[in-house]
Protein backbone atom coordinates (compact mmCIF):
# COMPACT_ATOMS: atom_id res chain seq x y z
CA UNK A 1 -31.64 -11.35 21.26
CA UNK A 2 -33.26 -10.76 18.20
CA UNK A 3 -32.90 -7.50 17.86
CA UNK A 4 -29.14 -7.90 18.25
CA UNK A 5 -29.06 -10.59 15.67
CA UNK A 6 -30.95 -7.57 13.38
CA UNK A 7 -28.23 -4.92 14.22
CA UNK A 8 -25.58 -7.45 13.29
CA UNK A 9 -26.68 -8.57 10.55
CA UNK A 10 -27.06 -4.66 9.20
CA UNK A 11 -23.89 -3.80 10.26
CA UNK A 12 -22.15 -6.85 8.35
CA UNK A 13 -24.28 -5.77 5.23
CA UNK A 14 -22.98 -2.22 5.87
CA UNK A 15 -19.24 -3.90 6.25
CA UNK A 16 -19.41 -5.03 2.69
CA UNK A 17 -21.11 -2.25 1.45
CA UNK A 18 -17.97 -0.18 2.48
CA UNK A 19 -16.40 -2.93 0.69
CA UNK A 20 -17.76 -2.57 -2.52
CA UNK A 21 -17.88 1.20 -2.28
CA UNK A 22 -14.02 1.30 -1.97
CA UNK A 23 -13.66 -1.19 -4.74
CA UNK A 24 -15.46 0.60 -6.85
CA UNK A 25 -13.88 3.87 -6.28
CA UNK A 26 -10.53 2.59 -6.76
CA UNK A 27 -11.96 0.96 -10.66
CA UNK A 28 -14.33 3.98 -11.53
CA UNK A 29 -14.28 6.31 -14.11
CA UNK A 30 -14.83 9.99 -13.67
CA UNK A 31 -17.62 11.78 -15.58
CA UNK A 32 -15.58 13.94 -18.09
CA UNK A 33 -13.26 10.39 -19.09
CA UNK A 34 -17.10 8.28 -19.75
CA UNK A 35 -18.07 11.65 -21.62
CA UNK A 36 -15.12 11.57 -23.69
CA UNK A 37 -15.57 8.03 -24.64
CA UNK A 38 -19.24 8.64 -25.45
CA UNK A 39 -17.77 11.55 -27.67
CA UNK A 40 -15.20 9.42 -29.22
CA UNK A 41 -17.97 6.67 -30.13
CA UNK A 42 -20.21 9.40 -31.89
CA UNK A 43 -23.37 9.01 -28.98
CA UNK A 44 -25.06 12.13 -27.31
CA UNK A 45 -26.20 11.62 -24.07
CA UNK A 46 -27.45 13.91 -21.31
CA UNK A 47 -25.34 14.21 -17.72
CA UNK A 48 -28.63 11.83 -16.00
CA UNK A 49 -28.24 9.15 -18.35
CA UNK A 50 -24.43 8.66 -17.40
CA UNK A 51 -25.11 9.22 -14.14
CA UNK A 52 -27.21 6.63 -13.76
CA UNK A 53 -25.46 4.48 -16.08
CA UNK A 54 -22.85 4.15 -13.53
CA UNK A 55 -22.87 1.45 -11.06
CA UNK A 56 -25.05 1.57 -7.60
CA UNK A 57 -21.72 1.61 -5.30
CA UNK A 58 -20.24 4.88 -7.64
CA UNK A 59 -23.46 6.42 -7.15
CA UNK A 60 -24.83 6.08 -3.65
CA UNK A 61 -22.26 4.77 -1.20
CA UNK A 62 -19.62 6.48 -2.56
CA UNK A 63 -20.87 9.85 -1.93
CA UNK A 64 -22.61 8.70 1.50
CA UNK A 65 -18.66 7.77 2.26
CA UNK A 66 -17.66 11.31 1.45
CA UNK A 67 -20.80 12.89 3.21
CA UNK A 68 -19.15 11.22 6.24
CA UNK A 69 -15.47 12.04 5.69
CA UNK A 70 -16.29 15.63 5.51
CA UNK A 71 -18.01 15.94 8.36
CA UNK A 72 -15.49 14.39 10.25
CA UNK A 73 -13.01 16.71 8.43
CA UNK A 74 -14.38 19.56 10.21
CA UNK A 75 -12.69 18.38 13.64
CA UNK A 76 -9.56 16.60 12.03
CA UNK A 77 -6.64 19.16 12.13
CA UNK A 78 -5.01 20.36 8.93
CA UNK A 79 -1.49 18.13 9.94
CA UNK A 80 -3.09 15.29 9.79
CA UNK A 81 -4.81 15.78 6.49
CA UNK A 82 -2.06 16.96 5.04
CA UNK A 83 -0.75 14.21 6.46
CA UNK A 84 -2.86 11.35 5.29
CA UNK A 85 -2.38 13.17 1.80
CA UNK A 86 1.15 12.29 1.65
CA UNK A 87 0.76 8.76 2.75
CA UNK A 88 -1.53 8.30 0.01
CA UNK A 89 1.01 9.88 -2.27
CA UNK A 90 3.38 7.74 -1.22
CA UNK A 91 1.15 4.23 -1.79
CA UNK A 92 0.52 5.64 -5.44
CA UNK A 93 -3.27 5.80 -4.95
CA UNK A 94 -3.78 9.61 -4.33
CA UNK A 95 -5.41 10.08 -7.56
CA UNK A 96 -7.77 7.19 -6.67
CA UNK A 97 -8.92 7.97 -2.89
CA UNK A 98 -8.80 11.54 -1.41
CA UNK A 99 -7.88 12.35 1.98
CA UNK A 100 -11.59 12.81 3.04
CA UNK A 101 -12.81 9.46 2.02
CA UNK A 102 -9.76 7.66 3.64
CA UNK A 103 -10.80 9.16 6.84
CA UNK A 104 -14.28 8.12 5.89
CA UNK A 105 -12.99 4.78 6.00
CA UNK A 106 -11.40 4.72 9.08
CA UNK A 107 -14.80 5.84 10.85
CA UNK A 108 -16.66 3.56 8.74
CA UNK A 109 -14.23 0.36 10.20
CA UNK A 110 -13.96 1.85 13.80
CA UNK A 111 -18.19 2.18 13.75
CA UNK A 112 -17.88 -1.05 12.48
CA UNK A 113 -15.77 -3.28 14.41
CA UNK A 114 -16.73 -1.25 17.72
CA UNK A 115 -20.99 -1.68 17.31
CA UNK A 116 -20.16 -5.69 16.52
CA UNK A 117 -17.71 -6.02 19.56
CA UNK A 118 -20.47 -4.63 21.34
CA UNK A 119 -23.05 -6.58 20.27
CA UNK A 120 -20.73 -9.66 20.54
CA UNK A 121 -19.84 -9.12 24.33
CA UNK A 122 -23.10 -7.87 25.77
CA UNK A 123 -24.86 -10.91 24.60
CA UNK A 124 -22.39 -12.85 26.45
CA UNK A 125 -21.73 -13.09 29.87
CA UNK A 126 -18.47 -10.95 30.39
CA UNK A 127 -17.78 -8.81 33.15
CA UNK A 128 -18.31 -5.19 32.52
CA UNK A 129 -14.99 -3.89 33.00
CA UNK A 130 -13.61 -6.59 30.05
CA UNK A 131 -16.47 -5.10 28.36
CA UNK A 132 -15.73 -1.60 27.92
CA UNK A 133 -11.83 -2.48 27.35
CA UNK A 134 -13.18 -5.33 24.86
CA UNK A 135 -15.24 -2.45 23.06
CA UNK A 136 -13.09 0.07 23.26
CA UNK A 137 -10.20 -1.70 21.37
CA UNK A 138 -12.55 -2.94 18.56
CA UNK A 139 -13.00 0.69 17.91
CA UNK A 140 -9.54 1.81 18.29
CA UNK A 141 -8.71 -1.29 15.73
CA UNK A 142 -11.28 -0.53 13.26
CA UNK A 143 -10.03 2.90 13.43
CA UNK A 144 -6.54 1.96 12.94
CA UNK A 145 -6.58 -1.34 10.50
CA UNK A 146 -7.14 1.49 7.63
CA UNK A 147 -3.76 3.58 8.37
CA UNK A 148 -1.83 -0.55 8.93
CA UNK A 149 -2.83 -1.39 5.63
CA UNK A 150 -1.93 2.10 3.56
CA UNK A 151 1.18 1.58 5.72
CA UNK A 152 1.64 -2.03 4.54
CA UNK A 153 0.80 -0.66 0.74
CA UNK A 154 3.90 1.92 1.35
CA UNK A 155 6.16 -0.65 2.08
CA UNK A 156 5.44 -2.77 -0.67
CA UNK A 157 5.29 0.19 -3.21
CA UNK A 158 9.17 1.25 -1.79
CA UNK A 159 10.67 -1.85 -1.66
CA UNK A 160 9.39 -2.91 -5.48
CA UNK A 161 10.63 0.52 -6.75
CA UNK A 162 14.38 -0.02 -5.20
CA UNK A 163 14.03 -3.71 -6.38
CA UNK A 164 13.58 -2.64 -10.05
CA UNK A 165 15.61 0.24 -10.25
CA UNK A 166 18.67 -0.94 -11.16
CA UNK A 167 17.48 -3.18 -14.18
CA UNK A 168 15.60 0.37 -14.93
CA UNK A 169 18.45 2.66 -14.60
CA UNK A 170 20.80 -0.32 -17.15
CA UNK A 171 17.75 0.26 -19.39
CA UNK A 172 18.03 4.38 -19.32
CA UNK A 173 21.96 3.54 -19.54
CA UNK A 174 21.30 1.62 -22.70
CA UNK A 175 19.16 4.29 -24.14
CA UNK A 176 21.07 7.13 -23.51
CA UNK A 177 24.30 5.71 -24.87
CA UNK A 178 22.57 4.73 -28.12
CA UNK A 179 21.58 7.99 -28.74
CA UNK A 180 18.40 8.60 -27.21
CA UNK A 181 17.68 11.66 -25.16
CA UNK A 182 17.20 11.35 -21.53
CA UNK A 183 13.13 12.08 -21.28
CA UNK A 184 13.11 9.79 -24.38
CA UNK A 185 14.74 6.41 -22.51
CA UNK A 186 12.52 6.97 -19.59
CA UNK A 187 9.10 7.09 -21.69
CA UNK A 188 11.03 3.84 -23.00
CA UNK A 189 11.01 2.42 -19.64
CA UNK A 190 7.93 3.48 -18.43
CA UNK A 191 6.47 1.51 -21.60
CA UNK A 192 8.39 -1.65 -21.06
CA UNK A 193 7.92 -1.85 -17.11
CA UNK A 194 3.99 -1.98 -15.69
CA UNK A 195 4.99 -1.23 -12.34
CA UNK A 196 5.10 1.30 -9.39
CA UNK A 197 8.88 2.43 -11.04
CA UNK A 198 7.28 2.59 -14.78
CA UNK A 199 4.52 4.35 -13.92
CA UNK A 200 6.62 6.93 -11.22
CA UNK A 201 8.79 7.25 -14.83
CA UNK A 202 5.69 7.76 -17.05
CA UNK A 203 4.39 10.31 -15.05
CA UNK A 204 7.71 12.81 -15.12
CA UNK A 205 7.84 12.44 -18.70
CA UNK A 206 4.00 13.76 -19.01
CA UNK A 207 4.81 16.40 -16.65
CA UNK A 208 7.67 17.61 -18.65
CA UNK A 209 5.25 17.56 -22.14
CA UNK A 210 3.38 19.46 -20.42
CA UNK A 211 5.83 22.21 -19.38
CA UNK A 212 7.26 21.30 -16.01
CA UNK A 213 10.64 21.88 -15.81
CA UNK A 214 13.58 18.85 -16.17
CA UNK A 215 14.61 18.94 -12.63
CA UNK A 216 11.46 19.67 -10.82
CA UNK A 217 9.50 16.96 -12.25
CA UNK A 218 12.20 14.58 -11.00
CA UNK A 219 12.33 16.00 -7.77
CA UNK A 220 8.45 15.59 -7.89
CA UNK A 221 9.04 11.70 -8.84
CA UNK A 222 11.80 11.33 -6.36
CA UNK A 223 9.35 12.60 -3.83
CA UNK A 224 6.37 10.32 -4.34
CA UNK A 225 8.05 7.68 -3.51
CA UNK A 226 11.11 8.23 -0.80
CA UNK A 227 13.58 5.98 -1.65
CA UNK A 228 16.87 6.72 -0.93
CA UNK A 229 18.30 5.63 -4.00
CA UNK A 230 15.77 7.58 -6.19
CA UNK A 231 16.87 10.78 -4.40
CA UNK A 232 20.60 9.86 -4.93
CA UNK A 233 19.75 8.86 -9.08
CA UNK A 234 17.80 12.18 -9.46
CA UNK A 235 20.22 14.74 -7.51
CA UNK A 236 22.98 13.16 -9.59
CA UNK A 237 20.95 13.70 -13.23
CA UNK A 238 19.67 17.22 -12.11
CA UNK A 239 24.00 18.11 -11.58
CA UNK A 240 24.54 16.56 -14.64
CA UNK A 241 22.26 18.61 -16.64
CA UNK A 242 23.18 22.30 -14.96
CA UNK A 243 26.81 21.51 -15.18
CA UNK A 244 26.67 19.93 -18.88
CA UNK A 245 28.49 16.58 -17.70
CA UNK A 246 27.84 13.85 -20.28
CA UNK A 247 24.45 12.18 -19.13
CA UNK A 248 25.39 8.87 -20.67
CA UNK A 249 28.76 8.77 -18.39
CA UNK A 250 26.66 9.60 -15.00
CA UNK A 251 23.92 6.72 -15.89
CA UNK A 252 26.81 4.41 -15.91
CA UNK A 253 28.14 5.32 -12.67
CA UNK A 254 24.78 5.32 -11.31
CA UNK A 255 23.85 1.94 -12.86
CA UNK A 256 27.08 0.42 -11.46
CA UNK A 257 26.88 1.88 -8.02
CA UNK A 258 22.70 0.87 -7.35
CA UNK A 259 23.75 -2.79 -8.80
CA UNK A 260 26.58 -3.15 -6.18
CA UNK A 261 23.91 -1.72 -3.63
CA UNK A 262 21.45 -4.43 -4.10
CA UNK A 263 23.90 -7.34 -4.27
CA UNK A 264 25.44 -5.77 -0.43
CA UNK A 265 21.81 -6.16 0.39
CA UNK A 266 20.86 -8.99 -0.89
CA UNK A 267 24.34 -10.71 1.02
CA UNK A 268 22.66 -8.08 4.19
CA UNK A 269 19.74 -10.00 3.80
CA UNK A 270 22.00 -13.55 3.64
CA UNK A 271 23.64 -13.01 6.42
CA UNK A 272 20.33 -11.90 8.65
CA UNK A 273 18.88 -15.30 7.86
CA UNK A 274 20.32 -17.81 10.43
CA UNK A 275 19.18 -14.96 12.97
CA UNK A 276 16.03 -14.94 12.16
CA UNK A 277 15.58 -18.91 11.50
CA UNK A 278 16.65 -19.17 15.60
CA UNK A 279 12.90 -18.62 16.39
CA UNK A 280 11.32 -21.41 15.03
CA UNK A 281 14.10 -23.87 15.23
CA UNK A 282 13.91 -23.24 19.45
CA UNK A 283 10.45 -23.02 19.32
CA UNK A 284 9.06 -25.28 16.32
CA UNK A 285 11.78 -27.79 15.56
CA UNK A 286 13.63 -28.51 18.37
CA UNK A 287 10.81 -29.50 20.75
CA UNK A 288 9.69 -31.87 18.36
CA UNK A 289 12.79 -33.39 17.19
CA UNK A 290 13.70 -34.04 21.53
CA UNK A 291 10.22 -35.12 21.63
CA UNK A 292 10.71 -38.00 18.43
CA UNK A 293 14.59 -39.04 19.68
CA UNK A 294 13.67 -38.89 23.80
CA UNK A 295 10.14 -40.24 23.73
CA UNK A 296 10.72 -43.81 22.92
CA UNK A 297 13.37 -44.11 25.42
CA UNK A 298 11.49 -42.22 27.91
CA UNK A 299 8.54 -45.04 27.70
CA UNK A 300 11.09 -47.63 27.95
CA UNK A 301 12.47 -46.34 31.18
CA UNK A 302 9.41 -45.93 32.95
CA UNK A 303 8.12 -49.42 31.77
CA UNK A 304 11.34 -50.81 32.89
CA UNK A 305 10.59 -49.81 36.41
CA UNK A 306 14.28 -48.17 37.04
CA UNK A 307 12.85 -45.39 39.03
CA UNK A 308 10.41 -46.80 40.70
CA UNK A 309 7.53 -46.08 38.33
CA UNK A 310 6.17 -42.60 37.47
């Protein structure tokens, strides 16, 4: 038993571990943006000393995690990496967590969940059939709870950009019929707004200093994130600017029409409601509300005798 107690209390050390690592690879900085700093601040130091100037997580787990993931890259086929790229595109955290150390962390929770479901159910008495399905899922789980949750982040990421893009596209509107140019009103929204839409704007706009062409670094925007509406916004601008129709009459239209788009679903949404409130009311409410109006009278009957007792 004590050995078991050992291995579990490892493995919940290692949990947190993977914890941290992920933490702190989602916060770090690289090396070149810690050596520009130092360079900005007028101090020489050598590649060791920033090395290990950075935390314990950054330097040990972190490339333990992506040991692992690229190992287990060796048997993953190129679909699904590819795969797993673009679902990370599409939660906005590809430039934080490559495809090889998401995979890391679905081993690292399958291992994880499946060695403590083990250790949990042989030390009881289960029968060994329930064991080996009781194992089994905690390693399909741990393997899977990774891909729920960038799944989860997706969702959330998509449904805050088509939230906010109508205040953003009365913004550009604004903008553009005061004079501004086009790449101009959406650096001005990507300054007002810190959000997923702000930052999806601020990113085209460096794209296009940098030389990217108009059009493709909007297709490139309306690609990370796959919304509808963002596809619809950017093929109308890109017609607008190869036919020379006036930019400041097709943000109107476009403001107008994803305005009248949310309020249909927000009244979508309205209507849904007493659908979904049927649940609980036949589940939740209306047992207890029989249970406070009958309950009295139900006592009173039986003390009365009427039937007989019961």
């Amino acid at each position: 038993m004590v050995p078991l107690v050992i291995i579990g209390a490892l493995l919940v050390v290692f949990a947190l571990l993977l914890v941290v690592a992920a933490r702190a690879r989602s916060s770090a900085q690289s090396v070149e943006e810690r050596l520009d700093e130092l360079a900005a601040m007028g101090e020489v130091v050598t590649l060791e000393e920033l090395e290990l100037s950075q935390p314990f997580a950054q330097r040990v787990l972190v490339p333990m995690l992506e040991a692992l993931g690229r190992i287990a890259q060796r048997f993953t086929p190129r679909s699904t990496i590819e795969a797993t790229r673009r679902k990370l595109e599409l939660a906005g955290i590809a430039h934080k967590v490559k495809p090889v150390q998401f995979l890391a962390f679905r081993i690292g929770g399958a291992l994880i969940l499946g060695t403590m479901s083990m250790l949990i159910i042989f030390a009881s008495s289960v029968p060994t059939g329930r064991r080996l399905l009781i194992v089994g899922t905690g390693f399909v789980l741990g393997y899977l709870l990774p891909s729920i949750w960038l799944g989860s982040r997706i969702q959330r990421r998509q449904e805050e950009v088509l939230k906010t893009l109508p205040d953003a596209l009365d913004l550009l509107t604004i903008c553009v019929e005061a004079g501004l140019g086009f790449d101009a009103a959406m650096q001005k929204v990507a300054e007002k707004w810190d959000n997923e839409l702000g930052r999806a704007f601020g990113r085209a706009v460096q794209e296009m200093q940098l030389g990217k062409l108009r059009r493709e670094a909007l297709r490139d925007m309306a690609n990370s994130v796959d919304v509808p509406d963002m596809s619809t916004f950017v093929a109308a601008i890109i017609q607008a600017d190869q036919l020379g129709v006036s930019m400041a009459k097709v943000m109107r239209i476009q403001s107008d029409t994803m305005r009248l788009k949310r309020r249909q679903r927000a009244e979508e949404k309205a209507r849904q409601a007493p659908v979904k409130m049927m649940l609980p009311l036949v589940f939740f409410i209306f047992p207890t509300v029989l249970i406070v109006l009958l309950g009295p009278a139900i006592i009173k009957i039986r003390d009365s005798g009427v039937f007989g007792g019961f």
